[in-house]
N, C-alpha and C. Protein backbone atom coordinates (compact mmCIF):
# COMPACT_ATOMS: atom_id res chain seq x y z
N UNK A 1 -19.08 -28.77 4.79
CA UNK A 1 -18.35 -27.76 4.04
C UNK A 1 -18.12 -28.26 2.61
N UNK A 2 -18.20 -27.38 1.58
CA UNK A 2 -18.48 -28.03 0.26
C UNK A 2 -17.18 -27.57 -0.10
N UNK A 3 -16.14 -28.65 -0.82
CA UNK A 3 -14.88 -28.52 -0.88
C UNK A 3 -14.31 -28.12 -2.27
N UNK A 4 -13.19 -28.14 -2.23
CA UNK A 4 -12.33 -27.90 -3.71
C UNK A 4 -11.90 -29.13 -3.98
N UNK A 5 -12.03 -30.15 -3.13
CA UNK A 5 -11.50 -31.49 -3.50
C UNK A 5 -12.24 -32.47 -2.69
N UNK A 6 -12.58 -33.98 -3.53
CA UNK A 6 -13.31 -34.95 -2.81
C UNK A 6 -12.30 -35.57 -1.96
N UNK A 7 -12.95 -35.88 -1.18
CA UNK A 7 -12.18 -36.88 -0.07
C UNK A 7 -12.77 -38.05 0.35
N UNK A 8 -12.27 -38.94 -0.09
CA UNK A 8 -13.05 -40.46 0.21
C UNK A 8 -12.64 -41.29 1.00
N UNK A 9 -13.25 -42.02 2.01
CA UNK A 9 -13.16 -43.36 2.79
C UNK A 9 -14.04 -44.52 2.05
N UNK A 10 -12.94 -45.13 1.06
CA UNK A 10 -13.28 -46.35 0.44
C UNK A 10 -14.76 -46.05 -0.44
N UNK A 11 -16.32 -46.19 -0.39
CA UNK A 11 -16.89 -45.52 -1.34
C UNK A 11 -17.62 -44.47 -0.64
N UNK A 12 -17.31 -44.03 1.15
CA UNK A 12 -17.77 -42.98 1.55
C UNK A 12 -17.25 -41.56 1.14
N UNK A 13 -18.13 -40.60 1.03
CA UNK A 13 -17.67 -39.21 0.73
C UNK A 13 -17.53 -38.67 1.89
N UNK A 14 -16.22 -38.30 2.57
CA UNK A 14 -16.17 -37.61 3.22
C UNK A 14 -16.07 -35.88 3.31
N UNK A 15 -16.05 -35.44 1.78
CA UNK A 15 -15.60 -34.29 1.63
C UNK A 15 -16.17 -33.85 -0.18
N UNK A 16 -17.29 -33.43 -0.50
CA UNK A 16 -17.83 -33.30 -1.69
C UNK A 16 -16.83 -32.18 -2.66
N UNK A 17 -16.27 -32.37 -4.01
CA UNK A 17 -15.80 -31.63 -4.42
C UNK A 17 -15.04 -32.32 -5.80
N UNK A 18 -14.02 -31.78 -6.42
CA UNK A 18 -13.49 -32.09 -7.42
C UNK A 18 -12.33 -33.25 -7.20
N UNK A 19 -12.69 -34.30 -7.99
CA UNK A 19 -11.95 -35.32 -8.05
C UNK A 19 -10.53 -35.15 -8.40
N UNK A 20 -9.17 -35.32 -7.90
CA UNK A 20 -8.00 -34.69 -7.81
C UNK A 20 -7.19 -35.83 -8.20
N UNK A 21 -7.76 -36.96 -8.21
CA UNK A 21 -6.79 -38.42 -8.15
C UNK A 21 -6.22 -38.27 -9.44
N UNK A 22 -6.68 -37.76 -11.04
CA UNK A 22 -6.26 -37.59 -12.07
C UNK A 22 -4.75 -37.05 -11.72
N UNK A 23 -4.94 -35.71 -10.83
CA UNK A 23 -3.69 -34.61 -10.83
C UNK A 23 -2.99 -35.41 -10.16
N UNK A 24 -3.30 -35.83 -8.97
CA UNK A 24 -2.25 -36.83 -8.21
C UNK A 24 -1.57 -37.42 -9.03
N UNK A 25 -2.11 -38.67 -9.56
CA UNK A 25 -1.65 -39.42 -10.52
C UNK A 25 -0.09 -38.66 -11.62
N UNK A 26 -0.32 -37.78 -12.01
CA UNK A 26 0.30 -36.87 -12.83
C UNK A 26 1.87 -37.02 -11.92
N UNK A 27 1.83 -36.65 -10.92
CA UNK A 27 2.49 -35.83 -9.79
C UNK A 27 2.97 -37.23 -9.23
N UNK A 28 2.61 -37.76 -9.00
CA UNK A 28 3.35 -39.56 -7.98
C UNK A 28 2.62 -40.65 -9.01
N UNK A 29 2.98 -41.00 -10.13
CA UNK A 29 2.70 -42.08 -11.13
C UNK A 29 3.07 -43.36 -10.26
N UNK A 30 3.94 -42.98 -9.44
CA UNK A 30 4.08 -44.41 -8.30
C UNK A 30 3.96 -43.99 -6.85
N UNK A 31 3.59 -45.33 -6.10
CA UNK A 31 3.07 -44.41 -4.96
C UNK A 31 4.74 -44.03 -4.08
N UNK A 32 4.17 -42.86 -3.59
CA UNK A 32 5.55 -42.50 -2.61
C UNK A 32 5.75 -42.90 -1.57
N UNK A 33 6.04 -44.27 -1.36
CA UNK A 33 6.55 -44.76 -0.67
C UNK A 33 7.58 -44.40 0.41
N UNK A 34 7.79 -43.96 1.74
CA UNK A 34 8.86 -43.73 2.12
C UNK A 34 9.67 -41.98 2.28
N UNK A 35 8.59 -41.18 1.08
CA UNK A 35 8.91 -39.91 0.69
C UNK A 35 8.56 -39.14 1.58
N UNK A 36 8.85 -38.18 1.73
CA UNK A 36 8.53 -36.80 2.73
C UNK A 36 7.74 -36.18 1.36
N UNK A 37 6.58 -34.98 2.20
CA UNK A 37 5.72 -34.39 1.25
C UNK A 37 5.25 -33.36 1.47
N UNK A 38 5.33 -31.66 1.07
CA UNK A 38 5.13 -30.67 1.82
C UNK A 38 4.09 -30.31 0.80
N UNK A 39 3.07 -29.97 0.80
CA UNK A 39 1.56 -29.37 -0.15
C UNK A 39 1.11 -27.95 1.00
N UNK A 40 2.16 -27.32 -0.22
CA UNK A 40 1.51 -25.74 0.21
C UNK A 40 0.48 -25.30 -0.35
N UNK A 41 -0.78 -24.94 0.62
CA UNK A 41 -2.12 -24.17 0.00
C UNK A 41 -2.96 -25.61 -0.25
N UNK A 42 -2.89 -26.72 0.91
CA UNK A 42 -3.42 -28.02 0.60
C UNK A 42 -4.87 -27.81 0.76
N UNK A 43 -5.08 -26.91 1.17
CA UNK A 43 -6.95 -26.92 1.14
C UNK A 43 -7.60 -27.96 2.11
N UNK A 44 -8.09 -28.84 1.72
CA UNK A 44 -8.72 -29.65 2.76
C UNK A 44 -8.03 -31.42 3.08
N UNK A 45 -6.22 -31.60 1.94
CA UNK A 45 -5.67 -31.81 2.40
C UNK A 45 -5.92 -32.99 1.58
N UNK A 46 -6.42 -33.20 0.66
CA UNK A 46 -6.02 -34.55 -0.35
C UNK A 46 -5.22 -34.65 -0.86
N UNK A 47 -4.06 -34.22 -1.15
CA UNK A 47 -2.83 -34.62 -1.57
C UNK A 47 -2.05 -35.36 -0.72
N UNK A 48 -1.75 -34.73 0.66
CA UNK A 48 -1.04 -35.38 1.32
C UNK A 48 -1.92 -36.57 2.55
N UNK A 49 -3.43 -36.34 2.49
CA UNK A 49 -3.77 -37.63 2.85
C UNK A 49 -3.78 -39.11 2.18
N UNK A 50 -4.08 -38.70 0.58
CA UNK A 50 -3.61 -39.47 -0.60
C UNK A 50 -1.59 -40.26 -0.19
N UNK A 51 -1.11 -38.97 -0.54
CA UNK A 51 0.31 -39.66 -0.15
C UNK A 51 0.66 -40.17 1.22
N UNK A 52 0.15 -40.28 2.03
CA UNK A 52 0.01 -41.26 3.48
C UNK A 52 -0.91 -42.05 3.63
N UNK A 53 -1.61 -42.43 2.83
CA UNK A 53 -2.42 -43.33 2.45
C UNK A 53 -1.50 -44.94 1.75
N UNK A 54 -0.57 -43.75 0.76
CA UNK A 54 0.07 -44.67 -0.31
C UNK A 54 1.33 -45.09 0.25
N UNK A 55 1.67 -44.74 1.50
CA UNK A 55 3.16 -45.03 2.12
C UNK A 55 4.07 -43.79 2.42
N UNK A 56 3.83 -42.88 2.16
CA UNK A 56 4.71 -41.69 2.36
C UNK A 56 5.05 -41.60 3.66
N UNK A 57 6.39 -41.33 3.99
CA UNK A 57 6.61 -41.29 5.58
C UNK A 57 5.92 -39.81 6.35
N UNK A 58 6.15 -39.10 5.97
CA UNK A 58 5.83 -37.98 6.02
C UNK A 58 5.00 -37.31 4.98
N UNK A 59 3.64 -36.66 5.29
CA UNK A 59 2.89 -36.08 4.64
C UNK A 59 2.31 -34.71 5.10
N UNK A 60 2.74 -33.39 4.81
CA UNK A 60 2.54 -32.31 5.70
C UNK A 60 1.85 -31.46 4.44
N UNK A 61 0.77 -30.74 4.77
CA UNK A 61 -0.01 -30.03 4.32
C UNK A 61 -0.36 -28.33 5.20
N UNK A 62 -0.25 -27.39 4.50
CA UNK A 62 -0.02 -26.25 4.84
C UNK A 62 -1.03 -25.34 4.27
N UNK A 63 -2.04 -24.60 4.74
CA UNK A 63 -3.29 -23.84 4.17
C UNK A 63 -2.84 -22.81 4.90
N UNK A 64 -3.56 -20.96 4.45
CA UNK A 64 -3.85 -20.51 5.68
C UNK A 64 -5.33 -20.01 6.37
N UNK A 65 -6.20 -21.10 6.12
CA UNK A 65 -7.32 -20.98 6.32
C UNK A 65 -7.65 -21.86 7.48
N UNK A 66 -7.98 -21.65 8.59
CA UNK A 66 -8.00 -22.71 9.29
C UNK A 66 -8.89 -23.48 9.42
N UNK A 67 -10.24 -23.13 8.81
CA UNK A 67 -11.37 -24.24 8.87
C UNK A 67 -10.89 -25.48 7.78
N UNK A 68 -10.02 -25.11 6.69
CA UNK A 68 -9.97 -26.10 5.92
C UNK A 68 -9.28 -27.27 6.66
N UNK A 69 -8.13 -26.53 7.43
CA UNK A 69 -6.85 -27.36 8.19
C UNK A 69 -7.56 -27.96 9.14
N UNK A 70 -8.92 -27.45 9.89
CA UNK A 70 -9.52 -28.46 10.92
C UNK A 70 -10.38 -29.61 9.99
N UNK A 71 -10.52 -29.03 8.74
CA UNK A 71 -11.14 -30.13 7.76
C UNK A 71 -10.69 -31.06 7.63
N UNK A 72 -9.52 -31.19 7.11
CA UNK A 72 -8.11 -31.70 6.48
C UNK A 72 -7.25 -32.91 7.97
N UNK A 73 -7.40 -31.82 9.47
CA UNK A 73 -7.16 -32.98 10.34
C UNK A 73 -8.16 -33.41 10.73
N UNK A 74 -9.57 -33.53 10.61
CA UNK A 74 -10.50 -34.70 11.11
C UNK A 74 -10.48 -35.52 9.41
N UNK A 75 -10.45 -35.18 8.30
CA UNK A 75 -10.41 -36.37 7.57
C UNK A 75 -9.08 -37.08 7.69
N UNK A 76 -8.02 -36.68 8.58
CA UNK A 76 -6.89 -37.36 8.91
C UNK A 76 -6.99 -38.52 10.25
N UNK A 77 -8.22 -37.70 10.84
CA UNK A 77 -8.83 -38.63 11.83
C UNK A 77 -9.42 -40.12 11.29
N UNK A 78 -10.35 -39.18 10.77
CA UNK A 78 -11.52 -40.91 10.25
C UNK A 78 -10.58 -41.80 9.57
N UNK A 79 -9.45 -41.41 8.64
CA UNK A 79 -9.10 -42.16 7.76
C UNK A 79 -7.60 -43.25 8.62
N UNK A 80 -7.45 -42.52 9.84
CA UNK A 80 -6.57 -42.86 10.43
C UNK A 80 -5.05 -43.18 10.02
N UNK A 81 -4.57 -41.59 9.79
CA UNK A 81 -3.53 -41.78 8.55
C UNK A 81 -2.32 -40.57 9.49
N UNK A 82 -1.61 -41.27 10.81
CA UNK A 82 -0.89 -40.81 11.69
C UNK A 82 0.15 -40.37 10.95
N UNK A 83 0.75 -40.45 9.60
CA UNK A 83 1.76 -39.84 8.95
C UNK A 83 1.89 -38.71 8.41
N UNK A 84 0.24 -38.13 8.25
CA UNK A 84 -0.22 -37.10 7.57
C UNK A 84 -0.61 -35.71 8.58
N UNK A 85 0.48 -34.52 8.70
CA UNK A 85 -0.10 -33.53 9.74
C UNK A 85 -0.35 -32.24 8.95
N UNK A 86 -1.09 -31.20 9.37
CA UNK A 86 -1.51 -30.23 8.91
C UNK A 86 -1.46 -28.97 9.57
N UNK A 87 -1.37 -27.92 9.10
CA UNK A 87 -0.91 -27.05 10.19
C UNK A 87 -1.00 -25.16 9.44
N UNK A 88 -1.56 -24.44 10.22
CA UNK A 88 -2.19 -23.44 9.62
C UNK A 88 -0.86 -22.39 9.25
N UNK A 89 -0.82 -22.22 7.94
CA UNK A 89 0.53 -21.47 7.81
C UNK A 89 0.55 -20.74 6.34
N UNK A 90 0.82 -19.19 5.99
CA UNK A 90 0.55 -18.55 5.07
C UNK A 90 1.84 -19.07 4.28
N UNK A 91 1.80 -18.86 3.00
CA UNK A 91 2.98 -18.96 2.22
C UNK A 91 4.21 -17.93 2.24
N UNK A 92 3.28 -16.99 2.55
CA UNK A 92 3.97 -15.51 2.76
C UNK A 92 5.27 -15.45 3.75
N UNK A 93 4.93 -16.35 4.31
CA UNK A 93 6.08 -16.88 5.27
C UNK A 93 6.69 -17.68 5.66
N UNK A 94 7.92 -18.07 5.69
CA UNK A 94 8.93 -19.34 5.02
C UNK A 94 8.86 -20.41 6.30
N UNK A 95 8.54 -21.18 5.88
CA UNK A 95 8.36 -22.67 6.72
C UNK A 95 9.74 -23.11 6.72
N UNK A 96 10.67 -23.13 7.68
CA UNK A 96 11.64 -23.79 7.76
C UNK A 96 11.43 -24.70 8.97
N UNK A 97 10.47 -25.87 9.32
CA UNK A 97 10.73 -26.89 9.95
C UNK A 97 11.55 -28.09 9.64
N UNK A 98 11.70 -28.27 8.45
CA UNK A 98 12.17 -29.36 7.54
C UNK A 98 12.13 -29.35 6.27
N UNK A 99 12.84 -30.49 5.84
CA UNK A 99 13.13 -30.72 4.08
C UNK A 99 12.27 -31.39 4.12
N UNK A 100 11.68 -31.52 2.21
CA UNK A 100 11.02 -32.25 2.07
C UNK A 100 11.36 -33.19 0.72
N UNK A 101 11.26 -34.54 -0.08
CA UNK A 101 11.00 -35.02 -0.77
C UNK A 101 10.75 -34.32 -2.04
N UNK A 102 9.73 -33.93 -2.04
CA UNK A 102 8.81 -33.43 -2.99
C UNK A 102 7.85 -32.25 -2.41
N UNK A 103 7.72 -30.86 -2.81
CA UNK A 103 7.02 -29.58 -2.43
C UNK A 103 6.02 -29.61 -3.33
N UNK A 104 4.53 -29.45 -3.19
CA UNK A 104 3.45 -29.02 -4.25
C UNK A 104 3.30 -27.99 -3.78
N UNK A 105 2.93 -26.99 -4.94
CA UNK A 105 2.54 -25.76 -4.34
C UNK A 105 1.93 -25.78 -5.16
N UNK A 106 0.16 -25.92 -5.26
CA UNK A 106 -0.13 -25.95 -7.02
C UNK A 106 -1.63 -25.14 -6.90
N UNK A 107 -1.77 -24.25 -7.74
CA UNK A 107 -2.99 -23.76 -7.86
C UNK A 107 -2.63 -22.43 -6.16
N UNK A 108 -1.79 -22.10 -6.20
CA UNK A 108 -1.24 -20.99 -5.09
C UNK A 108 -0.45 -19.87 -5.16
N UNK A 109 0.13 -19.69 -5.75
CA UNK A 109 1.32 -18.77 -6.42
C UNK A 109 0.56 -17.62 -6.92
N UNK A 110 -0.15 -18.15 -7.59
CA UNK A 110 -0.62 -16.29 -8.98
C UNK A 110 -1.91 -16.03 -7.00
N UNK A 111 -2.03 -16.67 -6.17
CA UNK A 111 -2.81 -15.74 -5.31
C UNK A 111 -2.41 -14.50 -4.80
N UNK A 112 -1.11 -14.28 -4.98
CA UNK A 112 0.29 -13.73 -4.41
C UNK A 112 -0.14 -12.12 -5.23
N UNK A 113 0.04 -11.21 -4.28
CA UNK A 113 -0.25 -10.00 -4.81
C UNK A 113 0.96 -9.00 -6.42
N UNK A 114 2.08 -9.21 -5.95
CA UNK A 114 3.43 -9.14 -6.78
C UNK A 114 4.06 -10.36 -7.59
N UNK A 115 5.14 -10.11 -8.24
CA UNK A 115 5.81 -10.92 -8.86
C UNK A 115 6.71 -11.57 -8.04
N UNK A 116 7.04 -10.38 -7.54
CA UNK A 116 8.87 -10.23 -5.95
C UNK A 116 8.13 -10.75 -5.11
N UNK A 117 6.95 -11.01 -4.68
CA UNK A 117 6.01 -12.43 -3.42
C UNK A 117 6.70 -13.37 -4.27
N UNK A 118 6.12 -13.96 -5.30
CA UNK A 118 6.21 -15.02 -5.56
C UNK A 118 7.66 -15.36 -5.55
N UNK A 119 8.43 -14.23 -6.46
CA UNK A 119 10.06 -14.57 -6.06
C UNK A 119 10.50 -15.38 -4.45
N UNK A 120 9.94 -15.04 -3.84
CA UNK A 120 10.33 -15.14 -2.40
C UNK A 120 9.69 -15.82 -1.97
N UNK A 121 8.40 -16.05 -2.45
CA UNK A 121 7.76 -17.75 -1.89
C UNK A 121 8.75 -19.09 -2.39
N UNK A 122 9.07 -18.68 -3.26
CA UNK A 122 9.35 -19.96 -4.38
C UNK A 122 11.36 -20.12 -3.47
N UNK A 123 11.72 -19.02 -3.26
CA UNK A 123 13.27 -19.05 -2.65
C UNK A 123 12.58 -20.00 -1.45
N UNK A 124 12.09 -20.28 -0.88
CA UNK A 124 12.27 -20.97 0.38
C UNK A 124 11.53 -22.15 -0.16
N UNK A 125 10.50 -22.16 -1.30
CA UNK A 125 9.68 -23.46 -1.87
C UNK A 125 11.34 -24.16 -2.18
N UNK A 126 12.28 -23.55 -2.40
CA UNK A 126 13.10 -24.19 -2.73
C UNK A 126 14.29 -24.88 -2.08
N UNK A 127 14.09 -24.23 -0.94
CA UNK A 127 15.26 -24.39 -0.11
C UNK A 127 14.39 -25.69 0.87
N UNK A 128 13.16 -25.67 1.05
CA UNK A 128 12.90 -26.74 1.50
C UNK A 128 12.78 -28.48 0.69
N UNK A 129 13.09 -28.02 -0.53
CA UNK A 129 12.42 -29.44 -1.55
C UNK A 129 13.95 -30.03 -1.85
N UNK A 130 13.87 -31.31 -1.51
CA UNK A 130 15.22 -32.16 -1.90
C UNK A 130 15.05 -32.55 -3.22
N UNK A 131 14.18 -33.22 -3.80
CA UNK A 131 14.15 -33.83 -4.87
C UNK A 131 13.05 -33.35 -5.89
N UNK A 132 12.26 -32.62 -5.92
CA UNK A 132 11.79 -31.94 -7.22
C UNK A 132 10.57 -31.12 -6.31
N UNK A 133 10.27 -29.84 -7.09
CA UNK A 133 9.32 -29.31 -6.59
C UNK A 133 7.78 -29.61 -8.20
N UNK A 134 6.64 -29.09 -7.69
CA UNK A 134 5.53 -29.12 -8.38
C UNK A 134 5.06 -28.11 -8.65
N UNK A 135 4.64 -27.43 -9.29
CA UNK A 135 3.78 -25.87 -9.20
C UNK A 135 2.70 -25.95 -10.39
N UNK A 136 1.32 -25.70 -10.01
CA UNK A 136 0.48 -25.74 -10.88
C UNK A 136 -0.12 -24.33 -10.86
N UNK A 137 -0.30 -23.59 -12.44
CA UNK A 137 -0.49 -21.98 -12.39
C UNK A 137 -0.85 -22.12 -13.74
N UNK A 138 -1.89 -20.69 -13.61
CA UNK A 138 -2.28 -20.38 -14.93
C UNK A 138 -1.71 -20.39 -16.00
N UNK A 139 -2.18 -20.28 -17.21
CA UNK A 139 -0.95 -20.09 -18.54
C UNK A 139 -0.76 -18.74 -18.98
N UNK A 140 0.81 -18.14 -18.82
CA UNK A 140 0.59 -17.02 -19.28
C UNK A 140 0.34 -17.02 -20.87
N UNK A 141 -0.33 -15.41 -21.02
CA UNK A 141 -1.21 -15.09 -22.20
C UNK A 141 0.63 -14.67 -22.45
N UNK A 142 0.40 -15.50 -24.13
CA UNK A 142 1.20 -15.19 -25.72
C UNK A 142 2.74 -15.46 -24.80
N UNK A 143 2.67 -16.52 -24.02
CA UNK A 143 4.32 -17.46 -24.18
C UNK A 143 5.18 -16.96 -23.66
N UNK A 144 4.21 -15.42 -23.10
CA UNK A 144 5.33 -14.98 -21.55
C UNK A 144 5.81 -15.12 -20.17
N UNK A 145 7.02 -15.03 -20.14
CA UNK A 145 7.67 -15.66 -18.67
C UNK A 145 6.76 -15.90 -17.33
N UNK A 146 5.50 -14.29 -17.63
CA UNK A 146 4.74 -14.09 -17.02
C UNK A 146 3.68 -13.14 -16.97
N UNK A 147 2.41 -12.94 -16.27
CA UNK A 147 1.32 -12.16 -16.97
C UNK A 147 0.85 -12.06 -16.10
N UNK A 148 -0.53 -11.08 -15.90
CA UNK A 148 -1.56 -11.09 -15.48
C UNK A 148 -2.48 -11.74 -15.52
N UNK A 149 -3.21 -12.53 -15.19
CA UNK A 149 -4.51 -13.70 -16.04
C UNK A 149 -5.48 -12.59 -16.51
N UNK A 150 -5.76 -13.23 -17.61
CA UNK A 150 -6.70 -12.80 -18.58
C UNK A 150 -7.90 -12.37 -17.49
N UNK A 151 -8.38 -13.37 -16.91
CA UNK A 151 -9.90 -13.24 -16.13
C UNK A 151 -10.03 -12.23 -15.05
N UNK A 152 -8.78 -12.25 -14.42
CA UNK A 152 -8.54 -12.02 -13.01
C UNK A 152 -7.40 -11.41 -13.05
N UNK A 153 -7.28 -10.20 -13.11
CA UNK A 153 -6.01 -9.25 -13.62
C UNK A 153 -5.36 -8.64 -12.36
N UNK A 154 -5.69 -9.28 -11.12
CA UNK A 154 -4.88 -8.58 -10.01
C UNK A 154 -4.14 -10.27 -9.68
N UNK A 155 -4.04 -11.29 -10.39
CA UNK A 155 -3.73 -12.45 -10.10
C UNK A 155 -2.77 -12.93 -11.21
N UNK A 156 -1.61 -13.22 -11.12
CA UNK A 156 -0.31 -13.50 -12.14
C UNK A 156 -0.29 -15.22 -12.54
N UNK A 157 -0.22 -15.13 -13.57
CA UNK A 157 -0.07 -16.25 -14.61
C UNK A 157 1.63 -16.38 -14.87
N UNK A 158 2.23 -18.23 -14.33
CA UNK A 158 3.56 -18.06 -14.48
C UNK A 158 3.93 -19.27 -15.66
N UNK A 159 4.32 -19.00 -16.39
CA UNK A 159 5.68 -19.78 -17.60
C UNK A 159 6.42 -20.42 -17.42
N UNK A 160 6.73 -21.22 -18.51
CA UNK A 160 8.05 -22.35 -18.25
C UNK A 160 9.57 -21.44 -18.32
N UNK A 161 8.97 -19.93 -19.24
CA UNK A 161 10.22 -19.59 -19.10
C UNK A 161 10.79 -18.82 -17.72
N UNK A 162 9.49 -18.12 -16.89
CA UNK A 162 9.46 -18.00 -15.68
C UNK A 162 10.57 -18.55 -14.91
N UNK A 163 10.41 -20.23 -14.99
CA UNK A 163 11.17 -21.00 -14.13
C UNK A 163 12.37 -21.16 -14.31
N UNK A 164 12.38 -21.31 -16.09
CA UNK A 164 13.78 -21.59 -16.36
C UNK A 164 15.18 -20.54 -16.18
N UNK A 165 14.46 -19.35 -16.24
CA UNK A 165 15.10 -18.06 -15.92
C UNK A 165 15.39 -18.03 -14.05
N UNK A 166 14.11 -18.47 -12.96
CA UNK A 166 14.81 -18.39 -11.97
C UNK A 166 15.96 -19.39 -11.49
N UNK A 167 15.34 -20.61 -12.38
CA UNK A 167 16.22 -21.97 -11.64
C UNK A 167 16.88 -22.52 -13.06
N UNK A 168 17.90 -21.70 -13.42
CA UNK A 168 18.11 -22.21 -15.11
C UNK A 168 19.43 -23.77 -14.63
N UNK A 169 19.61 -24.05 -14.10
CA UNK A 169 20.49 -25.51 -13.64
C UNK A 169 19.54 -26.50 -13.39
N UNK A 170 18.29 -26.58 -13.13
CA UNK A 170 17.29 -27.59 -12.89
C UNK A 170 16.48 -28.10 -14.04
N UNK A 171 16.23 -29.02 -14.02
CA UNK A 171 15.33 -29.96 -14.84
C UNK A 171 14.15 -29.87 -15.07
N UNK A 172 13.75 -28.87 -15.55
CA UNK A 172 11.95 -28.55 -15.85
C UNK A 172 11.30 -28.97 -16.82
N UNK A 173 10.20 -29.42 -16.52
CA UNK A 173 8.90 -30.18 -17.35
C UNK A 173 7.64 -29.38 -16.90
N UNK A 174 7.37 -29.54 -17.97
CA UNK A 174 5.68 -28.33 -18.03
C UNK A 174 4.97 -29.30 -19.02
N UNK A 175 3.41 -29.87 -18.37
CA UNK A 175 2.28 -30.45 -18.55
C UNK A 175 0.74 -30.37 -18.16
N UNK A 176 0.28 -30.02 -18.99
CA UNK A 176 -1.31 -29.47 -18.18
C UNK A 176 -1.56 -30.50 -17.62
N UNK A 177 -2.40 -29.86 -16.44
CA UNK A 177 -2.76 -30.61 -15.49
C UNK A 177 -4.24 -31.50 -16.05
N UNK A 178 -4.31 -32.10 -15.12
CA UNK A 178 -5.81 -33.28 -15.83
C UNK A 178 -6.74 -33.22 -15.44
N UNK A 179 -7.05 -31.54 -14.51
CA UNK A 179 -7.89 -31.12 -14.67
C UNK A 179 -8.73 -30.09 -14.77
N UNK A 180 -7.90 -28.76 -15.36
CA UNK A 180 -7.74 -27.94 -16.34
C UNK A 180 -6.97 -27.74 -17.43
N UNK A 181 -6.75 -28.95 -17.75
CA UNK A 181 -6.00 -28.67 -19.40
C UNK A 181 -5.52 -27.55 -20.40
N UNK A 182 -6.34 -26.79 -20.58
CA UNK A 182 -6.45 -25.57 -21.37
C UNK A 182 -6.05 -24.47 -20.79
N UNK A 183 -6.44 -24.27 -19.59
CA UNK A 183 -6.31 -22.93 -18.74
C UNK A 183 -5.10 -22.84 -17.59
N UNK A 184 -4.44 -24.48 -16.98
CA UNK A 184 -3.42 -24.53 -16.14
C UNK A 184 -2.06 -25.22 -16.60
N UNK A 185 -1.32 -25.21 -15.99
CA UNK A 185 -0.41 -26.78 -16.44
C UNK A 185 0.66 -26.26 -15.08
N UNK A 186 0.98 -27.36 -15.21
CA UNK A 186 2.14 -27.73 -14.19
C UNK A 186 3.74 -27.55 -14.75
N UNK A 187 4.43 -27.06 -13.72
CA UNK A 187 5.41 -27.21 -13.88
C UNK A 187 6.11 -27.95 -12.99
N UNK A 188 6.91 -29.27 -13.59
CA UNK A 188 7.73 -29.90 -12.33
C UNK A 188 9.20 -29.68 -12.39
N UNK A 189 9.86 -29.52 -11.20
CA UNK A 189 11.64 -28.49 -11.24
C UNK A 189 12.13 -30.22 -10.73
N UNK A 190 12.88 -31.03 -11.00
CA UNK A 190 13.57 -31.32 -10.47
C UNK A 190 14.79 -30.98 -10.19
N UNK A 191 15.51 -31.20 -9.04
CA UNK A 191 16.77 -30.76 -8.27
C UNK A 191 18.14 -31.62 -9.07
């Protein structure tokens, strides 16, 4: 299966696709040691095999595709990384098994048909994240809260002012990501 993200065992490819370690990097500059880790819309699950790789106690990854999630747990197999589970689950609907550390939800949000989805993804993205959430999304066009994307006009582009307006008490940082620069950036909320 030809992926959205590489997945490697040391210099084996287990998973052909776009190199993500840049964005990681961005996102855990140190490894997370010890952290809980929820990656909504993980795809084939390099983020949180990455962060159970690096020590994370918990590493949970959430798609709702399930070939990716059977992807995502056999490269959890080979790599033999018992901290890291995966589990087939839409965003659309609020995961309350547990808190987490740190929530990515990145490159997932503008998939969301409305604005009031995303409102309501992000209320429970929030209620599950102890210590900062992640969100990586298009840039809205001319510095608004929020948009349509230019390319893809049934798909919403969200703002720093977006965030600051839903979560105006939290600590937000907005940085393109490292590996769409121009066209994405991240926003990180800490709590």
């Amino acid at each position: 299966m030809e992926s959205y993200q590489r997945i490697t065992n040391g210099s084996r490819v287990l998973a052909k696709g776009r190199d993500r370690l840049p964005d990681y990097r961005l996102f855990f500059p140190s490894a997370p040691v010890g952290k809980t880790i929820l990656d909504i819309g993980c795809n084939v699950g390099f983020f949180p095999l990455q962060a159970a790789a690096e020590g994370a106690k918990c590493a949970v990854g959430l798609d709702r595709d399930r070939n990716v999630i059977r992807c995502a747990q056999g490269h959890r197999d080979t790599l033999k990384l018992p901290n890291a589970h995966f589990y087939v689950h839409d965003i659309q609907s609020p995961w309350r098994f547990a808190h987490y550390d740190v929530v990515l939800c990145l490159n997932v949000l503008h998939h969301l048909p409305e604005i009031e989805d995303i409102r309501r993804a992000l209320a429970w993205v929030d209620a599950c994240a102890i210590e900062r959430i992640v969100v990586a999304s298009p840039i809205p066009k001319d510095g608004a809260p929020w948009s349509r994307e230019r390319q893809h006009k049934r798909r919403i582009a969200l703002g720093e002012a977006f965030f600051r307006q839903l979560w105006p008490s939290y600590d937000i940082r907005v940085y393109p990501t490292a590996s769409k620069p121009n066209s994405r950036h991240c926003i990180e909320v800490r709590k």
